[in-house]
N, C-alpha and C. Protein backbone atom coordinates (compact mmCIF):
# COMPACT_ATOMS: atom_id res chain seq x y z
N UNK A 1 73.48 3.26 31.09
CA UNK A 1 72.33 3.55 31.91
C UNK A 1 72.58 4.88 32.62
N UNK A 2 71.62 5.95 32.94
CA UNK A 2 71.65 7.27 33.27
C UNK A 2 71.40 6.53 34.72
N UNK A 3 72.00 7.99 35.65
CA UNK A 3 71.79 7.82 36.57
C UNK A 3 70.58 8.36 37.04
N UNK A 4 69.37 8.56 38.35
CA UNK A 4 68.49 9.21 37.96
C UNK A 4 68.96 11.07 38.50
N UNK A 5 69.86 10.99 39.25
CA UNK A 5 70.31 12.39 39.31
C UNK A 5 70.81 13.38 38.50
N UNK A 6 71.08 12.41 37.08
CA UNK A 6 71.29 13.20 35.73
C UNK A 6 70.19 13.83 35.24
N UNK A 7 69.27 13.02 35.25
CA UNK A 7 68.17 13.08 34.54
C UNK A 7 66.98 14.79 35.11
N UNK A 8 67.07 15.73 34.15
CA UNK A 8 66.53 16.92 34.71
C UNK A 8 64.83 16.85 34.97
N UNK A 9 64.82 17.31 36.56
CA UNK A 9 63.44 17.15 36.53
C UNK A 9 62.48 18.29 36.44
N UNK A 10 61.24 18.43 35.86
CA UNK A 10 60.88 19.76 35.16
C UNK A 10 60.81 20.37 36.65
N UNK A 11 60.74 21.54 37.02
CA UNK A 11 60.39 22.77 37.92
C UNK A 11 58.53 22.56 38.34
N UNK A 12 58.68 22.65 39.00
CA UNK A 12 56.81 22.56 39.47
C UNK A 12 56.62 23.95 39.52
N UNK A 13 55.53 24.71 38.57
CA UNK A 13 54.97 25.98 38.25
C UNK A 13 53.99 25.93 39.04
N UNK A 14 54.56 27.56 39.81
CA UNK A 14 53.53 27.61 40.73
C UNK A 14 52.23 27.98 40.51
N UNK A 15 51.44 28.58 41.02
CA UNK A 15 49.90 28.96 40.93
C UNK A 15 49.85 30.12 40.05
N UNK A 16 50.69 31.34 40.73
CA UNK A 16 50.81 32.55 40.21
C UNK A 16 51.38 32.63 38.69
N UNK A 17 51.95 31.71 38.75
CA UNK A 17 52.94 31.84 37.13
C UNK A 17 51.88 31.17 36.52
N UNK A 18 50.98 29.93 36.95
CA UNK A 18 50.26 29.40 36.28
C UNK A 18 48.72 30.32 35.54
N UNK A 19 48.64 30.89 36.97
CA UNK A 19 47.03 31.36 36.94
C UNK A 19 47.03 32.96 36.20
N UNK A 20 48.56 33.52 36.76
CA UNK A 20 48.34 35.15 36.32
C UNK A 20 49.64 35.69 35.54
N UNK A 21 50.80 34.78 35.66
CA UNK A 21 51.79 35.70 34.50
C UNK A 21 51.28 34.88 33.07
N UNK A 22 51.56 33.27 32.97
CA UNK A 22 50.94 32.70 31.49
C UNK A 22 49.99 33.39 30.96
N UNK A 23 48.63 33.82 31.55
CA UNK A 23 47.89 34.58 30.99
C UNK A 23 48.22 35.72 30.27
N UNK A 24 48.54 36.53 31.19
CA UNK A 24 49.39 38.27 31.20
C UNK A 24 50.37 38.13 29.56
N UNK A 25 51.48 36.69 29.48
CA UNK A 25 52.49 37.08 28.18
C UNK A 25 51.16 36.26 27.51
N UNK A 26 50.46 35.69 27.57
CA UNK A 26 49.83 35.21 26.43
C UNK A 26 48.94 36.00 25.48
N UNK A 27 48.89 37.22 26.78
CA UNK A 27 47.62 38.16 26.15
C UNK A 27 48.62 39.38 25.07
N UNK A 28 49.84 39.47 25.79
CA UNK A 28 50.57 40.03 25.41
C UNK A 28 51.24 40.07 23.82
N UNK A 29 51.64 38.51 24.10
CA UNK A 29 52.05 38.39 22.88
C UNK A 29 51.25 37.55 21.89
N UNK A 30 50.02 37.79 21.92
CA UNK A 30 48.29 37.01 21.26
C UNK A 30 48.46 38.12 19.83
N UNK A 31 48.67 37.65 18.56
CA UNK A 31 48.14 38.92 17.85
C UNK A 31 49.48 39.67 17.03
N UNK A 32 50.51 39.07 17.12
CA UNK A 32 51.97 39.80 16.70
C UNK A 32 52.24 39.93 15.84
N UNK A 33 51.64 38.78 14.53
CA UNK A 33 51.55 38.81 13.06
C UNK A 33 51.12 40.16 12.45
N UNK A 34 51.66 40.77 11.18
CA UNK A 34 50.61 41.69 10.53
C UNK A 34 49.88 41.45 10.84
N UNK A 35 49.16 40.51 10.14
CA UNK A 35 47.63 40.20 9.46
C UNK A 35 46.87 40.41 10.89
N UNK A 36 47.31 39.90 11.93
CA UNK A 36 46.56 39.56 13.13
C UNK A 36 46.53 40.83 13.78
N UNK A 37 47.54 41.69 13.83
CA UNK A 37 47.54 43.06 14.44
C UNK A 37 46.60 43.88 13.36
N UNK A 38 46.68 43.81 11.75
CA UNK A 38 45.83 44.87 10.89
C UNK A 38 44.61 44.33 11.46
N UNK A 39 43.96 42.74 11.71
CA UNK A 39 42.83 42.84 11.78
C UNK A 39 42.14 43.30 13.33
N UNK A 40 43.45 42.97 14.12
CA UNK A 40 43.10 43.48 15.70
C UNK A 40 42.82 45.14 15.89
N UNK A 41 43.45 46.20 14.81
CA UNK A 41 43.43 47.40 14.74
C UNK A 41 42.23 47.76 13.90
N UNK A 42 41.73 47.01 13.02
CA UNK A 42 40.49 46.98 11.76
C UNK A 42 39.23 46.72 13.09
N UNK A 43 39.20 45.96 13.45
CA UNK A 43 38.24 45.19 14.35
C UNK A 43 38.33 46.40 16.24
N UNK A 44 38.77 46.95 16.36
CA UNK A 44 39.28 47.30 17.65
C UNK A 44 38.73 49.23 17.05
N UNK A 45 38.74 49.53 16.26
CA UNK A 45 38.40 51.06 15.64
C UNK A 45 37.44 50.69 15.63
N UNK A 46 36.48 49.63 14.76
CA UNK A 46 34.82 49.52 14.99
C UNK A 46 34.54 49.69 15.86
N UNK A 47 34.86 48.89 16.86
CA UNK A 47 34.22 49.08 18.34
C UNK A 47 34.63 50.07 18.97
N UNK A 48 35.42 50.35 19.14
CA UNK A 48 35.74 51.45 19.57
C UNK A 48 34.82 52.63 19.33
N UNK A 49 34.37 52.92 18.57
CA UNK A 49 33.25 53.98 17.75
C UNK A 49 32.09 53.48 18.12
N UNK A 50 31.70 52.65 18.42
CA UNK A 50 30.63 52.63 19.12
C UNK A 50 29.91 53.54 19.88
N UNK A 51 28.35 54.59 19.23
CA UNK A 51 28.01 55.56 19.82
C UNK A 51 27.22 55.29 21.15
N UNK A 52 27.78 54.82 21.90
CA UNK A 52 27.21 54.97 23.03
C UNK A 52 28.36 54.76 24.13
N UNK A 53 28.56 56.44 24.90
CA UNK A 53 29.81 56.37 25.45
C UNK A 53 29.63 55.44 26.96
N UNK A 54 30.57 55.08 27.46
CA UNK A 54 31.07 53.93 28.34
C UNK A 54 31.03 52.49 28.40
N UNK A 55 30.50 51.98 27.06
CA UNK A 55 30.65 50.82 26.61
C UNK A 55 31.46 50.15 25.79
N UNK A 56 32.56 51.26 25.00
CA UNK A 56 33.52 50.62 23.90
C UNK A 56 34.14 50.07 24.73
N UNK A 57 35.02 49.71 25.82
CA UNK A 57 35.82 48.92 26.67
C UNK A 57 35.53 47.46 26.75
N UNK A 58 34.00 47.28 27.19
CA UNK A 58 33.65 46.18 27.33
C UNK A 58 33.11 45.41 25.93
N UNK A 59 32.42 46.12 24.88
CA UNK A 59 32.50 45.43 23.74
C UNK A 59 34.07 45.49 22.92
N UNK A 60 35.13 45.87 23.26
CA UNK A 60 36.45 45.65 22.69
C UNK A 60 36.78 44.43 23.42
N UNK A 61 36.27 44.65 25.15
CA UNK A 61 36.87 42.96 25.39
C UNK A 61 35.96 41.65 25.11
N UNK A 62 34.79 41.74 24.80
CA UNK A 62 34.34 41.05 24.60
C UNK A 62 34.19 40.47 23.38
N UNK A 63 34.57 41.45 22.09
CA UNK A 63 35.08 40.77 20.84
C UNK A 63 36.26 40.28 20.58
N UNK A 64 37.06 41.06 21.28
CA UNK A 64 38.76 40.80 21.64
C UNK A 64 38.71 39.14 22.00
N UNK A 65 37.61 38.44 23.04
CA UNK A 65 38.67 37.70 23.87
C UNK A 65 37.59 36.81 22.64
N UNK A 66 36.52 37.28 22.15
CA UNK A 66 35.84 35.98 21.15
C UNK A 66 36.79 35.81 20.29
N UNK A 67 37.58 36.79 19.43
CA UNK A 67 38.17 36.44 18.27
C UNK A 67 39.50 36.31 18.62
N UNK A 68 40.09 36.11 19.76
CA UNK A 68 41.50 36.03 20.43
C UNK A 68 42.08 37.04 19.80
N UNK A 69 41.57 38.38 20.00
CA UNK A 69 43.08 39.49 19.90
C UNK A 69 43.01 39.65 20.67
N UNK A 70 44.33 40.67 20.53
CA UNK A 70 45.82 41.04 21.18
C UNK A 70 44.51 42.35 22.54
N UNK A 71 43.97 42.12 23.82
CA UNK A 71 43.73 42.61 24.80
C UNK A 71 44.00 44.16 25.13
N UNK A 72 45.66 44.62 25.30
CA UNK A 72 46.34 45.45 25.44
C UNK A 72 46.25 46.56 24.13
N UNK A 73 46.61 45.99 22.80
CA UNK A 73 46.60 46.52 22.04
C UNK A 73 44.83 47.40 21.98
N UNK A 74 43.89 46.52 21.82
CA UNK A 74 42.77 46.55 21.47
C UNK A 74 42.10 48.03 22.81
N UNK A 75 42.57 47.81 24.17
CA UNK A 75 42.41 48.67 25.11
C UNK A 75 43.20 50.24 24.99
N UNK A 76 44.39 49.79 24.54
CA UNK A 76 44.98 51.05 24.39
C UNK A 76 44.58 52.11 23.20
N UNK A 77 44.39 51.07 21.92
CA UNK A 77 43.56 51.94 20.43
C UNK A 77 42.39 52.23 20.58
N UNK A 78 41.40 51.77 21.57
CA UNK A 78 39.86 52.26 22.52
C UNK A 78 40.29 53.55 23.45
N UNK A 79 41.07 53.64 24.01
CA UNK A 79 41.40 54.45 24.66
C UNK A 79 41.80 56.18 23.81
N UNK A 80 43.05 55.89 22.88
CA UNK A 80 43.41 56.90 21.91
C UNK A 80 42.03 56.88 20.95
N UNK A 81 41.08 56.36 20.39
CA UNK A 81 40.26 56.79 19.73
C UNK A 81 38.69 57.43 20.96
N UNK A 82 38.74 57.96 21.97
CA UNK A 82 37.34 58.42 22.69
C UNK A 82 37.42 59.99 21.65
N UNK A 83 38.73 60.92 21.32
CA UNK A 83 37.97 61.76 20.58
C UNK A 83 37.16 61.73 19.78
N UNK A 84 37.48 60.71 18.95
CA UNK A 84 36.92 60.25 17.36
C UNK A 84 35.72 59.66 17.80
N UNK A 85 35.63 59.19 18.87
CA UNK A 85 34.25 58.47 18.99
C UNK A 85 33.22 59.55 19.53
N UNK A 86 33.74 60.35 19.85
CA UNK A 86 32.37 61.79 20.27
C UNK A 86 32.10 62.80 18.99
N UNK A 87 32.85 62.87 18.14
CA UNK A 87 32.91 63.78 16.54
C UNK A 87 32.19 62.20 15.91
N UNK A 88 32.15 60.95 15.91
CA UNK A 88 31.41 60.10 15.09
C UNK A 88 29.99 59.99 15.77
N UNK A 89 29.98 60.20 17.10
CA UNK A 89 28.15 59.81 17.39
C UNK A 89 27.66 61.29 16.51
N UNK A 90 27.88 61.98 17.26
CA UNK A 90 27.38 63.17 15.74
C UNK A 90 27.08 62.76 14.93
N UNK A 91 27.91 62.20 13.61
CA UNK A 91 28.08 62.38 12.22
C UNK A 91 27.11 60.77 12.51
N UNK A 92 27.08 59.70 13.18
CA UNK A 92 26.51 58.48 13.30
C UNK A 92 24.79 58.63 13.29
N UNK A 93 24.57 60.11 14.19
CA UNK A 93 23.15 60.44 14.60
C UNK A 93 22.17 61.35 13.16
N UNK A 94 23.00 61.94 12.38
CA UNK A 94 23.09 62.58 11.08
C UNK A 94 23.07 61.28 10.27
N UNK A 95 23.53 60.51 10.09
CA UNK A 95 23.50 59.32 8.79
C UNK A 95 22.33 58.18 9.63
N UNK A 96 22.14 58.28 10.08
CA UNK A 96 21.03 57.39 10.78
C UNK A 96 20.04 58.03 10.65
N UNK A 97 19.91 59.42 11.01
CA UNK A 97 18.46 60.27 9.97
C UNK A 97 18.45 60.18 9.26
N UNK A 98 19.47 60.07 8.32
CA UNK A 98 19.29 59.76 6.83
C UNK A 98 18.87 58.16 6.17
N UNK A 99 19.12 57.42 6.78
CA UNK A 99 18.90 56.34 6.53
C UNK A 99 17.19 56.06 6.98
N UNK A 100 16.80 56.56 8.14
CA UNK A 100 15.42 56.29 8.49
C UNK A 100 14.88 57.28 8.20
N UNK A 101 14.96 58.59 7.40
CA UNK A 101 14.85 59.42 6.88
C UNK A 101 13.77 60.42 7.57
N UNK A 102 14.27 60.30 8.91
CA UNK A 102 14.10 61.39 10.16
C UNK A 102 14.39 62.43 9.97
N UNK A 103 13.30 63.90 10.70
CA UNK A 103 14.06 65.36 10.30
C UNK A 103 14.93 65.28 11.11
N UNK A 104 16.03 66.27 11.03
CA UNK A 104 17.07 66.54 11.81
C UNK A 104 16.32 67.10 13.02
N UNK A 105 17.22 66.23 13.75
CA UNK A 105 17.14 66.69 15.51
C UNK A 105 18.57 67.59 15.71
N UNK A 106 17.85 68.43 17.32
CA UNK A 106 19.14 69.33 17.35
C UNK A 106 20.07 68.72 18.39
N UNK A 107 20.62 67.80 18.25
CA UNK A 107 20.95 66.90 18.67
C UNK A 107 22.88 67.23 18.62
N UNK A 108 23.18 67.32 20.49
CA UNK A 108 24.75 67.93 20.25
C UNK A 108 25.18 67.33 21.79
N UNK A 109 26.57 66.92 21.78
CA UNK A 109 27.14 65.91 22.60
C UNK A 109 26.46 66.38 23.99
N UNK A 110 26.98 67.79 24.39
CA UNK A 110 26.78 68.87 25.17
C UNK A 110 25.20 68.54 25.84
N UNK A 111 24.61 68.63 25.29
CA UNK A 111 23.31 68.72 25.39
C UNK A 111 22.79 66.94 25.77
N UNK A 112 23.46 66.26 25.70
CA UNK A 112 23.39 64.87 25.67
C UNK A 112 23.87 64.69 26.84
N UNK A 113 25.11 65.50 27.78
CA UNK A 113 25.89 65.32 28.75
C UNK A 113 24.97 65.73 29.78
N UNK A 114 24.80 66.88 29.34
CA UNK A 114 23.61 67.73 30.17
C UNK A 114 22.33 67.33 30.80
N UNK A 115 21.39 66.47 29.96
CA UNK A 115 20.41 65.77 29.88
C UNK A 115 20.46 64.82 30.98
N UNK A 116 21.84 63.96 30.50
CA UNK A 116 21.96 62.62 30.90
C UNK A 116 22.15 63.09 32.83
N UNK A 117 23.22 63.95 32.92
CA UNK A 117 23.55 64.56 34.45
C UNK A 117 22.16 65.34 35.03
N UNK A 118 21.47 65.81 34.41
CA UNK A 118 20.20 66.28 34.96
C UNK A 118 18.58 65.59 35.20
N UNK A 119 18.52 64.87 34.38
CA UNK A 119 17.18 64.13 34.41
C UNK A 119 16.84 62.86 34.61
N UNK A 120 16.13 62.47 34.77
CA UNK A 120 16.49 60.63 35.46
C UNK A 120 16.11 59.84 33.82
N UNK A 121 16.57 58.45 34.13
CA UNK A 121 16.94 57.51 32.72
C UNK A 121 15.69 57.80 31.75
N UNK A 122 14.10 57.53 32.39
CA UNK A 122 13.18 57.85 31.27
C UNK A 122 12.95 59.21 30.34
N UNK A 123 13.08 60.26 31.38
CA UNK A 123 13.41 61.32 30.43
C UNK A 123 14.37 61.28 29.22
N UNK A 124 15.49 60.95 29.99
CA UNK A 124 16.53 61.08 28.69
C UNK A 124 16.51 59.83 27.87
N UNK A 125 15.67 58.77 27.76
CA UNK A 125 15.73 58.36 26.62
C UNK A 125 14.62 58.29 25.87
N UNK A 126 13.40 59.42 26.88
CA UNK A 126 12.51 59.83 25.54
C UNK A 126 12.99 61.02 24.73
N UNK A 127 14.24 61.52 24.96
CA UNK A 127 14.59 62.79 24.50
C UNK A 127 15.69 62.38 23.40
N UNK A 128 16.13 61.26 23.76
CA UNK A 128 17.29 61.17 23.03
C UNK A 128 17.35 59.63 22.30
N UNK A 129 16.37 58.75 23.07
CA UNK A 129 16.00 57.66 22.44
C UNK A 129 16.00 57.59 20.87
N UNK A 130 15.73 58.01 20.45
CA UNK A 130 15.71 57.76 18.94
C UNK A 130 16.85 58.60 17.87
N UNK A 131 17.66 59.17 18.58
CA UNK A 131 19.20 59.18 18.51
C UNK A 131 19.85 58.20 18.85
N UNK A 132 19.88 57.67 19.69
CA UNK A 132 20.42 56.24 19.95
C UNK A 132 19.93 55.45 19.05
N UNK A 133 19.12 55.38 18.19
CA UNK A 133 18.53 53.98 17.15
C UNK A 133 19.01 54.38 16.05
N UNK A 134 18.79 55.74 15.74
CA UNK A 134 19.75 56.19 14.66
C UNK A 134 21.59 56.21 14.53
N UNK A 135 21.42 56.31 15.64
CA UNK A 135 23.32 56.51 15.57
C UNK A 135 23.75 55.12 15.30
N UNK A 136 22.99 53.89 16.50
CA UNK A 136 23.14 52.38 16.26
C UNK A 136 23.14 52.22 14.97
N UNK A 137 21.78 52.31 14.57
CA UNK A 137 21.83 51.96 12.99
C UNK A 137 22.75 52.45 12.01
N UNK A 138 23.37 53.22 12.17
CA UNK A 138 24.22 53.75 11.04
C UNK A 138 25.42 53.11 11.82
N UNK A 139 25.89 52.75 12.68
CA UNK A 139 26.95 52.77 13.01
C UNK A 139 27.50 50.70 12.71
N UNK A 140 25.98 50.44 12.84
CA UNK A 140 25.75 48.91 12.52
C UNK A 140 26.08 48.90 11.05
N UNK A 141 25.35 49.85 10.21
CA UNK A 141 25.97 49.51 8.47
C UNK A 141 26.65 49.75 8.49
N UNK A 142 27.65 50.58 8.93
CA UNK A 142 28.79 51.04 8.47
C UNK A 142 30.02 50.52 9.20
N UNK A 143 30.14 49.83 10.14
CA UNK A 143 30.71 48.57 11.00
C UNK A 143 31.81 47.94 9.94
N UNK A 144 31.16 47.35 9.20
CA UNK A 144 31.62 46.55 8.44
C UNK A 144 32.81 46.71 7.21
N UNK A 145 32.15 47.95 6.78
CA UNK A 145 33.26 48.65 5.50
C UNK A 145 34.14 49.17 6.12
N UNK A 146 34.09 49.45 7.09
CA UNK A 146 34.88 50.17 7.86
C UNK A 146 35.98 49.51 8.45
N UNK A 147 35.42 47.75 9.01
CA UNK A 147 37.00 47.21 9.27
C UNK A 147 37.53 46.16 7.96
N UNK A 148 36.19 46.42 6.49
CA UNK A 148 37.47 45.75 5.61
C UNK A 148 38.28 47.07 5.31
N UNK A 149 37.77 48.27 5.03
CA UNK A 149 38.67 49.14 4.76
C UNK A 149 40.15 49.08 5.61
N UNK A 150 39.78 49.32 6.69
CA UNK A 150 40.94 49.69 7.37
C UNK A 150 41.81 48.16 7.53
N UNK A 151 41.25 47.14 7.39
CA UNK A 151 42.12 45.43 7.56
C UNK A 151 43.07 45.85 6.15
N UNK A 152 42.57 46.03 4.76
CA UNK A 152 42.90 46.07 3.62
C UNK A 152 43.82 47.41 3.41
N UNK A 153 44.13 48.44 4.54
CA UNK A 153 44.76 49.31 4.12
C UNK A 153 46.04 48.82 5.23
N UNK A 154 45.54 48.69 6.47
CA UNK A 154 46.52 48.50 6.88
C UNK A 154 47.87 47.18 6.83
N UNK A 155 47.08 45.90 6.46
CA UNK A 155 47.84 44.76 6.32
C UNK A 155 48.99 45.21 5.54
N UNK A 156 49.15 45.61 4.23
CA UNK A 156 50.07 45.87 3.11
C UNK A 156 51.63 46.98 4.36
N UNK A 157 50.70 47.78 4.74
CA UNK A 157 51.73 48.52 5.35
C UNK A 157 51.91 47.54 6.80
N UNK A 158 51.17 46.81 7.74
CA UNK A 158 51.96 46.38 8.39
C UNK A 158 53.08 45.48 8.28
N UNK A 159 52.79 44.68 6.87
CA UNK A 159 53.61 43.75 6.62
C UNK A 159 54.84 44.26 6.56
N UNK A 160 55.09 45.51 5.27
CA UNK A 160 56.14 46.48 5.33
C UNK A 160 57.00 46.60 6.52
N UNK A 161 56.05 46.74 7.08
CA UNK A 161 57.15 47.25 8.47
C UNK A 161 57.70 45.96 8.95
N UNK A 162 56.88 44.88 9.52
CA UNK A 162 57.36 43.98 9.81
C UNK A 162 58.70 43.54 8.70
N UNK A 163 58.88 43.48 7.27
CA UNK A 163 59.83 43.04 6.36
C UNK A 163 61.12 43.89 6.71
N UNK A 164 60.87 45.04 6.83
CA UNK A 164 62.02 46.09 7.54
C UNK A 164 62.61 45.80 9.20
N UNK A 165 61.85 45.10 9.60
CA UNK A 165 62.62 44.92 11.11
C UNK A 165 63.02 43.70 10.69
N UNK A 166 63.02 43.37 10.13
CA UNK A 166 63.98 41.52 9.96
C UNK A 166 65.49 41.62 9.06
């Protein structure tokens, strides 16, 4: 028969460890697999490109926390891609004329910055409104090829790497 002073009794977890570090390593280490990091990096570049600037953050966390990726990762590859996402509303606003087969507008970031800091919301989205439907729209078809491409290029090589650190 044990005595009961042998017997180990678990630690009572406090609030903080409960409520804000578990979270913090869970978010941390959410996503560590290849597959789960190619698709967190496949999935996290879509959004990220999203032409409409100050919203990739919140649609990265809000697909992030639907499809449980990796938080950190997904914030930091949003972050390193804002160049790419101002050279793609361009090229997004150009293939979206093409698709609704709109003449070209003279349509340039600059001029978008300008607008937006000078004129109040209805102006600028009768000016630019239908750049925004075009850029959406192209950026909506092309969403998709875009994170099997990049899931399908990157898995093979993340695995790689992962086989080399073991």
């Amino acid at each position: 028969m044990t005595s009961p002073a042998a017997t180990p009794v678990p630690a009572q977890r406090g609030f903080w460890t409960r409520r804000v570090v578990d979270p913090l390593v869970a978010q941390l280490t959410q996503g560590v697999t290849p597959d789960k990091l190619a698709a967190t990096l496949a999935v996290g570049s879509a959004c990220s490109l999203l032409p409409f600037l100050g919203f990739t953050s919140l649609l990265n966390l809000g697909v992030g926390l639907w499809l449980r990726m990796n938080q950190p990762i997904l914030q930091t590859f949003n972050q390193l891609l804002g160049p790419v996402q101002l050279v793609m509303i361009v090229v997004y606003v150009r293939v979206g004329e093409w698709f609704w087969r709109a003449q070209e507008s003279r349509f340039t970031i600059t001029e978008v910055l300008r607008v937006f800091r000078e004129a109040d919301l209805g102006e600028f989205l009768q000016q630019f409104g239908w750049a925004g439907i075009h850029a959406f729209t192209a950026w909506a078809f092309t969403t998709p090829l875009l994170i099997l491409a990049l899931y399908h290029l990157l898995r093979p090589i993340l695995r790689h790497l992962a086989k080399l650190r073991t």
